[in-house]
C-alpha atoms as a PDB file:
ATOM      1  CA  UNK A   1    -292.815 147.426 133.225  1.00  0.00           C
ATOM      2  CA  UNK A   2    -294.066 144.203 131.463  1.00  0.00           C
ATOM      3  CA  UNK A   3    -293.795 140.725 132.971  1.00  0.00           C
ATOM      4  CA  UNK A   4    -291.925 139.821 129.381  1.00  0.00           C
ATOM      5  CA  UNK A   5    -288.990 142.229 130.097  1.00  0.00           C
ATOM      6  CA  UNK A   6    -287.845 141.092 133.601  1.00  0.00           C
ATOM      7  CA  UNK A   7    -287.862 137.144 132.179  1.00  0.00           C
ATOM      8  CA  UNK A   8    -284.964 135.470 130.036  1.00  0.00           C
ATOM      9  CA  UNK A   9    -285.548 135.256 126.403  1.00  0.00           C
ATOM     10  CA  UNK A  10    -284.829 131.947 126.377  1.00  0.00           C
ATOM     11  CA  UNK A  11    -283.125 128.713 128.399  1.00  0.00           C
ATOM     12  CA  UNK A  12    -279.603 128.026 127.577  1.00  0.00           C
ATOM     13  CA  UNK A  13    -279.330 124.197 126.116  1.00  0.00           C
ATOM     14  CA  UNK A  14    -275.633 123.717 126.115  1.00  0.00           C
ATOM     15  CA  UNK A  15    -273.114 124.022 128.451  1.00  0.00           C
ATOM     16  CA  UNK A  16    -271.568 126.846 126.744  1.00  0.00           C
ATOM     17  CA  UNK A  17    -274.386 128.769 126.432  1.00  0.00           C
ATOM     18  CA  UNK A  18    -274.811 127.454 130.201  1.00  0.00           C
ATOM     19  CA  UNK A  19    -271.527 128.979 131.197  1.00  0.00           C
ATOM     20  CA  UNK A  20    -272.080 132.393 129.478  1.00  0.00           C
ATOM     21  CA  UNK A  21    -275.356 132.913 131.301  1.00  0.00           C
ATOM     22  CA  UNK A  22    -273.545 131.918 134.601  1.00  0.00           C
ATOM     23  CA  UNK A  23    -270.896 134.221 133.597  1.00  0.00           C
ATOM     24  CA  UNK A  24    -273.395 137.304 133.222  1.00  0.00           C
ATOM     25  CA  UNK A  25    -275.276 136.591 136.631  1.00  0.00           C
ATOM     26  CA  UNK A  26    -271.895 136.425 138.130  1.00  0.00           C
ATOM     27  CA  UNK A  27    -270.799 139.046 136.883  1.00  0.00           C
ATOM     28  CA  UNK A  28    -274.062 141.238 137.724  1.00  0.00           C
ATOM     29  CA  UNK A  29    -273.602 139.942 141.168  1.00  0.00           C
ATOM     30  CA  UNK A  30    -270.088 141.069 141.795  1.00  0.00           C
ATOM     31  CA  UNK A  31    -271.194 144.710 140.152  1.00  0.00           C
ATOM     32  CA  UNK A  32    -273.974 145.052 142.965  1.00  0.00           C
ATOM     33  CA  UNK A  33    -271.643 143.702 145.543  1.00  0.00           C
ATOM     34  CA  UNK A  34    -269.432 146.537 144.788  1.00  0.00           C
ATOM     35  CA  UNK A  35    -271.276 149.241 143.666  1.00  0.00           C
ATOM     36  CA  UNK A  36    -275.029 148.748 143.785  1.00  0.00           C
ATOM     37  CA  UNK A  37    -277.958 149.078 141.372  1.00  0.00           C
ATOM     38  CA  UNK A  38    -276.575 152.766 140.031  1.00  0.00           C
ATOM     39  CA  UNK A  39    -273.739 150.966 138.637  1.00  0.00           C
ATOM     40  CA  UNK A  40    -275.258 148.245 137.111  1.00  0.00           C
ATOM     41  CA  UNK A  41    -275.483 148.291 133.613  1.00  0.00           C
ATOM     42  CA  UNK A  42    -276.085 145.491 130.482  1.00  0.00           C
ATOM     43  CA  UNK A  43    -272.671 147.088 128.764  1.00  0.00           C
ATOM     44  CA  UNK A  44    -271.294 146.870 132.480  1.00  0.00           C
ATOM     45  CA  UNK A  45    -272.332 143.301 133.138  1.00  0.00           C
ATOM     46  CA  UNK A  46    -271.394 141.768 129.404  1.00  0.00           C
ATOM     47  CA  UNK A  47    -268.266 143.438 129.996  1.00  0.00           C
ATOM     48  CA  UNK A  48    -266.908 142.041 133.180  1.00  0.00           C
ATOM     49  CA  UNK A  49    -268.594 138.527 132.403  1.00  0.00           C
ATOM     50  CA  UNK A  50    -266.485 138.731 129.082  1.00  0.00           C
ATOM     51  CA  UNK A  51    -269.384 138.143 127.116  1.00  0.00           C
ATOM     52  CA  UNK A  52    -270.433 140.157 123.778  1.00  0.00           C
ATOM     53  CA  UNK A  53    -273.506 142.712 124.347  1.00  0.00           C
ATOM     54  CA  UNK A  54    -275.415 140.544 121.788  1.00  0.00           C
ATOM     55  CA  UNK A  55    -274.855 137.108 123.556  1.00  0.00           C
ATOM     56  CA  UNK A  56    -276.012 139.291 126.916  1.00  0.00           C
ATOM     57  CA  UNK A  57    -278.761 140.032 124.619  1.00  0.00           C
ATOM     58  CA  UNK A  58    -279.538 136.657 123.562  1.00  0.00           C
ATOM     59  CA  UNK A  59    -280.550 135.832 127.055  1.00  0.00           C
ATOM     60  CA  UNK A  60    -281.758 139.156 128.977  1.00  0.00           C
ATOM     61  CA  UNK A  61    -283.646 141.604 127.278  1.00  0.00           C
ATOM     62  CA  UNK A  62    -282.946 144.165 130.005  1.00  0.00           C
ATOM     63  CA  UNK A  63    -280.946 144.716 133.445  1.00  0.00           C
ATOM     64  CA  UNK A  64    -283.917 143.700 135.206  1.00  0.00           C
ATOM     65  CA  UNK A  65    -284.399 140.539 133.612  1.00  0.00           C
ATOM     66  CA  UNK A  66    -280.486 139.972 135.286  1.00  0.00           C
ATOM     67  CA  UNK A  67    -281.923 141.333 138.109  1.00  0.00           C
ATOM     68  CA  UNK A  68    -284.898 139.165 138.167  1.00  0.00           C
ATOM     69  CA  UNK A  69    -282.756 135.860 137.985  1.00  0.00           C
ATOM     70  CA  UNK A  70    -280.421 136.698 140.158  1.00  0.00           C
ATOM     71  CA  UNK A  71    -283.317 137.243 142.556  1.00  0.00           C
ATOM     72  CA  UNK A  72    -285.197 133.918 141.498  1.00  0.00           C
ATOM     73  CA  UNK A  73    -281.907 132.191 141.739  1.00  0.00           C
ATOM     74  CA  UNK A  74    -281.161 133.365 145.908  1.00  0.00           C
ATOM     75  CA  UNK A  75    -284.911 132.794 146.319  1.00  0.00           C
ATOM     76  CA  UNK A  76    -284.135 129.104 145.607  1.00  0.00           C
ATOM     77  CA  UNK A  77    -281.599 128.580 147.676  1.00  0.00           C
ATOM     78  CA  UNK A  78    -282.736 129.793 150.429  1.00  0.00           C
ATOM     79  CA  UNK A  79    -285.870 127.766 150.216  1.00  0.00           C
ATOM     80  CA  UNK A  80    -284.235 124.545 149.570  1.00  0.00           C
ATOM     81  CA  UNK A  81    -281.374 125.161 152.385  1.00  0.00           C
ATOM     82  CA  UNK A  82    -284.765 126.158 154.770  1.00  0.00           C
ATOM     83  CA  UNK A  83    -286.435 122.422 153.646  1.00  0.00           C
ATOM     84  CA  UNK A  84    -282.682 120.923 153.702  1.00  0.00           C
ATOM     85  CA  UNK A  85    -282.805 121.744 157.455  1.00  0.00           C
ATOM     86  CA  UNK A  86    -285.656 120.288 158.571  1.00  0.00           C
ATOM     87  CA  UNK A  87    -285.125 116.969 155.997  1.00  0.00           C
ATOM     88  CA  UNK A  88    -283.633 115.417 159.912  1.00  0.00           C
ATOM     89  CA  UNK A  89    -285.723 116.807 162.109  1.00  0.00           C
ATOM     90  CA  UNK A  90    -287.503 113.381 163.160  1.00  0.00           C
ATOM     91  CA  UNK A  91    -284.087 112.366 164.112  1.00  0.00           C
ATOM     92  CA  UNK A  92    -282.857 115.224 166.313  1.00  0.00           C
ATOM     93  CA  UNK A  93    -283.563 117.811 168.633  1.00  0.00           C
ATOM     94  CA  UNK A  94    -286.089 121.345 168.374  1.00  0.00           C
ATOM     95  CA  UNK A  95    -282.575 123.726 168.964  1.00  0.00           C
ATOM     96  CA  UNK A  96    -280.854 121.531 166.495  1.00  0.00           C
ATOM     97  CA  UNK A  97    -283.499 122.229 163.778  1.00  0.00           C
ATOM     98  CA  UNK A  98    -284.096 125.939 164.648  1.00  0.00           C
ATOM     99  CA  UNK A  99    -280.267 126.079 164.841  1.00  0.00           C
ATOM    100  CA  UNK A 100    -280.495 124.940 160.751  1.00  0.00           C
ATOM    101  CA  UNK A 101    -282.842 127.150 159.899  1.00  0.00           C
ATOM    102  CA  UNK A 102    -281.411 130.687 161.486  1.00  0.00           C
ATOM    103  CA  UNK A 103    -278.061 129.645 159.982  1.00  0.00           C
ATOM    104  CA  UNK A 104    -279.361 129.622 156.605  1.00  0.00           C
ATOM    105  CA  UNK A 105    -281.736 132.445 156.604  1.00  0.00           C
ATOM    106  CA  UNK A 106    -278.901 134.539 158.128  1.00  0.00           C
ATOM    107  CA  UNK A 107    -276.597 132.700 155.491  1.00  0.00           C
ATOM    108  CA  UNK A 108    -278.862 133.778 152.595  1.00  0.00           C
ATOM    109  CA  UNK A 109    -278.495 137.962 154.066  1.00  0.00           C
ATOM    110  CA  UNK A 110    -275.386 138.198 155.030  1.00  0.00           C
ATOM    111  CA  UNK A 111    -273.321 136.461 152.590  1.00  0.00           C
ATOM    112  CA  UNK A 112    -272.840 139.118 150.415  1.00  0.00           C
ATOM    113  CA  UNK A 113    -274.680 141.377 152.213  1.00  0.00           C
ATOM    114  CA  UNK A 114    -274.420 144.818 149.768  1.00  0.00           C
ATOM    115  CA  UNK A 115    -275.594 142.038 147.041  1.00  0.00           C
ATOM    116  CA  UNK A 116    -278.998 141.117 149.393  1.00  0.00           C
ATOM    117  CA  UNK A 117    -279.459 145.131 150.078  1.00  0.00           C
ATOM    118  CA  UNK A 118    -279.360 145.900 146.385  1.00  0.00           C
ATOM    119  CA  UNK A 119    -281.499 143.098 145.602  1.00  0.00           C
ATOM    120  CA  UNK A 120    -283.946 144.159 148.486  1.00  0.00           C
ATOM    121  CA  UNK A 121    -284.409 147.149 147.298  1.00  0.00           C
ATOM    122  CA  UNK A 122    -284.900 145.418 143.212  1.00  0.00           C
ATOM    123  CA  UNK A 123    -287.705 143.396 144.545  1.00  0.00           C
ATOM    124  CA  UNK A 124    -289.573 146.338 145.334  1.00  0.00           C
ATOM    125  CA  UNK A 125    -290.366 147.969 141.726  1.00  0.00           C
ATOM    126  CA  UNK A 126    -290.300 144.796 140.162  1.00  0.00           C
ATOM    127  CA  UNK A 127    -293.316 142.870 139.467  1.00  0.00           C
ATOM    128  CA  UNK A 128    -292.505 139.787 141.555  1.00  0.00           C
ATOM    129  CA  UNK A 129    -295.801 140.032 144.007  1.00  0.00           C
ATOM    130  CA  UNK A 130    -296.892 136.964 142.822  1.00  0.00           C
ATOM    131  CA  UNK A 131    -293.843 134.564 143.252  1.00  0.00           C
ATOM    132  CA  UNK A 132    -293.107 136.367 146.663  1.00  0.00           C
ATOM    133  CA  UNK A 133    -296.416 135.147 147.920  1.00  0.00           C
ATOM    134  CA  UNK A 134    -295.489 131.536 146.925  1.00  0.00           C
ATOM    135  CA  UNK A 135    -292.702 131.654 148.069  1.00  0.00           C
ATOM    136  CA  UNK A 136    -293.493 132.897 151.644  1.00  0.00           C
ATOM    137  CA  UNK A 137    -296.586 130.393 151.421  1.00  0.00           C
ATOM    138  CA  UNK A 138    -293.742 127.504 150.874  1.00  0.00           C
ATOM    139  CA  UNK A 139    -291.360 129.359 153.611  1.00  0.00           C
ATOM    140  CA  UNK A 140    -294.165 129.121 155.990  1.00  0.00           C
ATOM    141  CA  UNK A 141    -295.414 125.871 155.271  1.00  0.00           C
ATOM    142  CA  UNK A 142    -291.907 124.769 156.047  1.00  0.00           C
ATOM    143  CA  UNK A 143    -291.969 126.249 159.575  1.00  0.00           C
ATOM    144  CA  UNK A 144    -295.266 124.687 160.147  1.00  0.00           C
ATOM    145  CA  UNK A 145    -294.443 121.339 160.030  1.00  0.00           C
ATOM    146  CA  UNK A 146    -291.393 121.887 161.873  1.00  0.00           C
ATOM    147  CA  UNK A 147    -293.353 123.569 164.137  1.00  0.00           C
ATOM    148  CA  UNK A 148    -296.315 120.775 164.622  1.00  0.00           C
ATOM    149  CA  UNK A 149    -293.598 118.295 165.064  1.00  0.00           C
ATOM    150  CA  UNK A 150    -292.476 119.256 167.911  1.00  0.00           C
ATOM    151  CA  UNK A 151    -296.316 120.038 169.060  1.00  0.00           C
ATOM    152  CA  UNK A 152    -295.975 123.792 169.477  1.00  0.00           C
ATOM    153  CA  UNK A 153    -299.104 125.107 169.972  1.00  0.00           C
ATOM    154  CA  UNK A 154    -301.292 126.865 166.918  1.00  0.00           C
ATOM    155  CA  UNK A 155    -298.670 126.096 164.653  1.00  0.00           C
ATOM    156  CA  UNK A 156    -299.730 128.030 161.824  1.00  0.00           C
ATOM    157  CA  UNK A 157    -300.334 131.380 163.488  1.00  0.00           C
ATOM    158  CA  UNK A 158    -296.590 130.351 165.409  1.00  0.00           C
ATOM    159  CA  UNK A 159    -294.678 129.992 162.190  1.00  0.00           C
ATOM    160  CA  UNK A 160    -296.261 133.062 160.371  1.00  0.00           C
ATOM    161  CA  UNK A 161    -295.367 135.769 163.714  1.00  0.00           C
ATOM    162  CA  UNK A 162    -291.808 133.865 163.719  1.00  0.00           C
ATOM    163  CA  UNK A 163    -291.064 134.077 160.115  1.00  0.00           C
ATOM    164  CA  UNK A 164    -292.099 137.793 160.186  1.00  0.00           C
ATOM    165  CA  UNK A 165    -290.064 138.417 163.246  1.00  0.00           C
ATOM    166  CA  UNK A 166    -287.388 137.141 162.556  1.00  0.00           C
ATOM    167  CA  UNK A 167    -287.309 138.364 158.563  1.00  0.00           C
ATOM    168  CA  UNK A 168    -287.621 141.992 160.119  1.00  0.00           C
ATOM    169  CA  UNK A 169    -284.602 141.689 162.443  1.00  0.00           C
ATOM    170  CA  UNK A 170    -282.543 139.521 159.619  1.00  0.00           C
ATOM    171  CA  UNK A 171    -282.715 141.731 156.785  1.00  0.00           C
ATOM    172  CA  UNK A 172    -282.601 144.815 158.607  1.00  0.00           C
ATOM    173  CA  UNK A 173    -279.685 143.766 160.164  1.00  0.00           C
ATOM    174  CA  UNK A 174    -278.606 143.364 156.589  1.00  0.00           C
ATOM    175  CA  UNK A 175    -279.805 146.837 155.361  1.00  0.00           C
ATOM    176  CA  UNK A 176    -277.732 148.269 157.862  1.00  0.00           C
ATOM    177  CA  UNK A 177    -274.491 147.013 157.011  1.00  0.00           C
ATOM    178  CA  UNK A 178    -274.230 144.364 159.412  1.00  0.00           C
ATOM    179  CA  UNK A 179    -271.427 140.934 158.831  1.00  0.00           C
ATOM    180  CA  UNK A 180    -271.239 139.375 162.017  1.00  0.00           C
ATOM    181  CA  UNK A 181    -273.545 136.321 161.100  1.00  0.00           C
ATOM    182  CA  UNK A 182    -272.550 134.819 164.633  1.00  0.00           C
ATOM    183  CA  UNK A 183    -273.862 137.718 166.089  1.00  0.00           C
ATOM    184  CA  UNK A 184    -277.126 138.063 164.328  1.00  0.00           C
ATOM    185  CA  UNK A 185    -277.379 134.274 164.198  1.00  0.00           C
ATOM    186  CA  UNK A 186    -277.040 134.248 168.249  1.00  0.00           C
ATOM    187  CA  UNK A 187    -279.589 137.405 168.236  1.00  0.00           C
ATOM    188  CA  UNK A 188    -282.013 135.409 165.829  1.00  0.00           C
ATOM    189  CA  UNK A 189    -282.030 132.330 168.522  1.00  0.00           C
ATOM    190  CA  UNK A 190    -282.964 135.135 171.543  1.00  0.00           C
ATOM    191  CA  UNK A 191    -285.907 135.691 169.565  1.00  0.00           C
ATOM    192  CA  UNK A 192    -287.302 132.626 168.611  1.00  0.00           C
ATOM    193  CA  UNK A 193    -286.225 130.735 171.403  1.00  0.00           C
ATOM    194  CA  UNK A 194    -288.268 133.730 173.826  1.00  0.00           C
ATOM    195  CA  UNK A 195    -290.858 133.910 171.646  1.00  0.00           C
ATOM    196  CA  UNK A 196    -291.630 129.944 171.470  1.00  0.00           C
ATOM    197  CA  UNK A 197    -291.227 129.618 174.903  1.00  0.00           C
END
């Protein structure tokens, strides 16, 4: 597959074109939600999002361009609600951070969790390598600092066992069907809390 055919064709402008695109990554969502990758389709998705196939067109060249964003999209937000979390950390306690921070990386799995599992299992034959390793890079380097503020010891090596850790419980937890957050969020503090201490 070709970098070219899992990006947009172009940026919508106006907020029509705005609100068709959101349209056909909501709708692509709600088709994974309910029936996984098998059932997604770009006749599928223009269909439900009540968009022509050619406007779909416009935008994605291909399902895995949809894919892609959608992908890109969660990526973001869970990187920005991971930074939003520590943005107070100077101000309040270690278990009040870490609190933030398991909340929204359970948030980001289980929220629609057959929507996470589908896309789990997109990121793996799409050629994302790359902007996973930023991202993690930016994930980790988040950790760190929260991590050196409140002087924990070897910081870097700290954040990197945590983050893997706790990604291996979190989206397994996901891949197996799991929709108690409470539960996995109370799991998730076991095992950073032991491990930290």
């Amino acid at each position: 597959m070709k970098q070219a055919q899992i990006n947009p064709r172009k940026t919508p402008k106006q907020a029509r074109a705005k609100a068709s695109v959101q349209a056909i990554l909501q709708a692509a969502a709600h088709i994974l939600e309910r029936g996984g990758l098998e059932t997604l389709t770009t006749n599928y998705v223009a269909e439900v999002a009540g968009v022509s196939i050619g406007t779909l067109y416009q935008y994605y060249p291909s399902k895995e361009a949809i894919l892609t964003d959608i992908i890109r999209q969660k990526r973001a937000r869970l990187l920005e609600d991971l930074q939003a979390a520590t943005l107070a950390m100077r101000n309040e306690s270690f278990d009040a951070t870490l609190a933030k921070l398991l909340r929204a990386a359970v948030e980001s799995q289980l929220h629609w969790p057959k929507l996470s599992k589908a896309l789990e299992y997109a990121e793996s034959f799409l050629p994302l390598e790359q902007e996973t390793r930023v991202l993690n890079e930016q994930i980790n380097q988040t950790i760190v600092a929260f991590l050196e503020h409140h002087q924990v010891a070897d910081a870097p090596v700290a954040a990197r066992d945590l983050v893997s850790a706790l990604r291996g419980m979190i989206d397994g937890a996901g891949l197996a069907g799991e929709s108690d957050a409470q539960a996995l969020f109370e799991r998730a503090l076991r095992l950073a809390r032991g491990y930290l201490a």
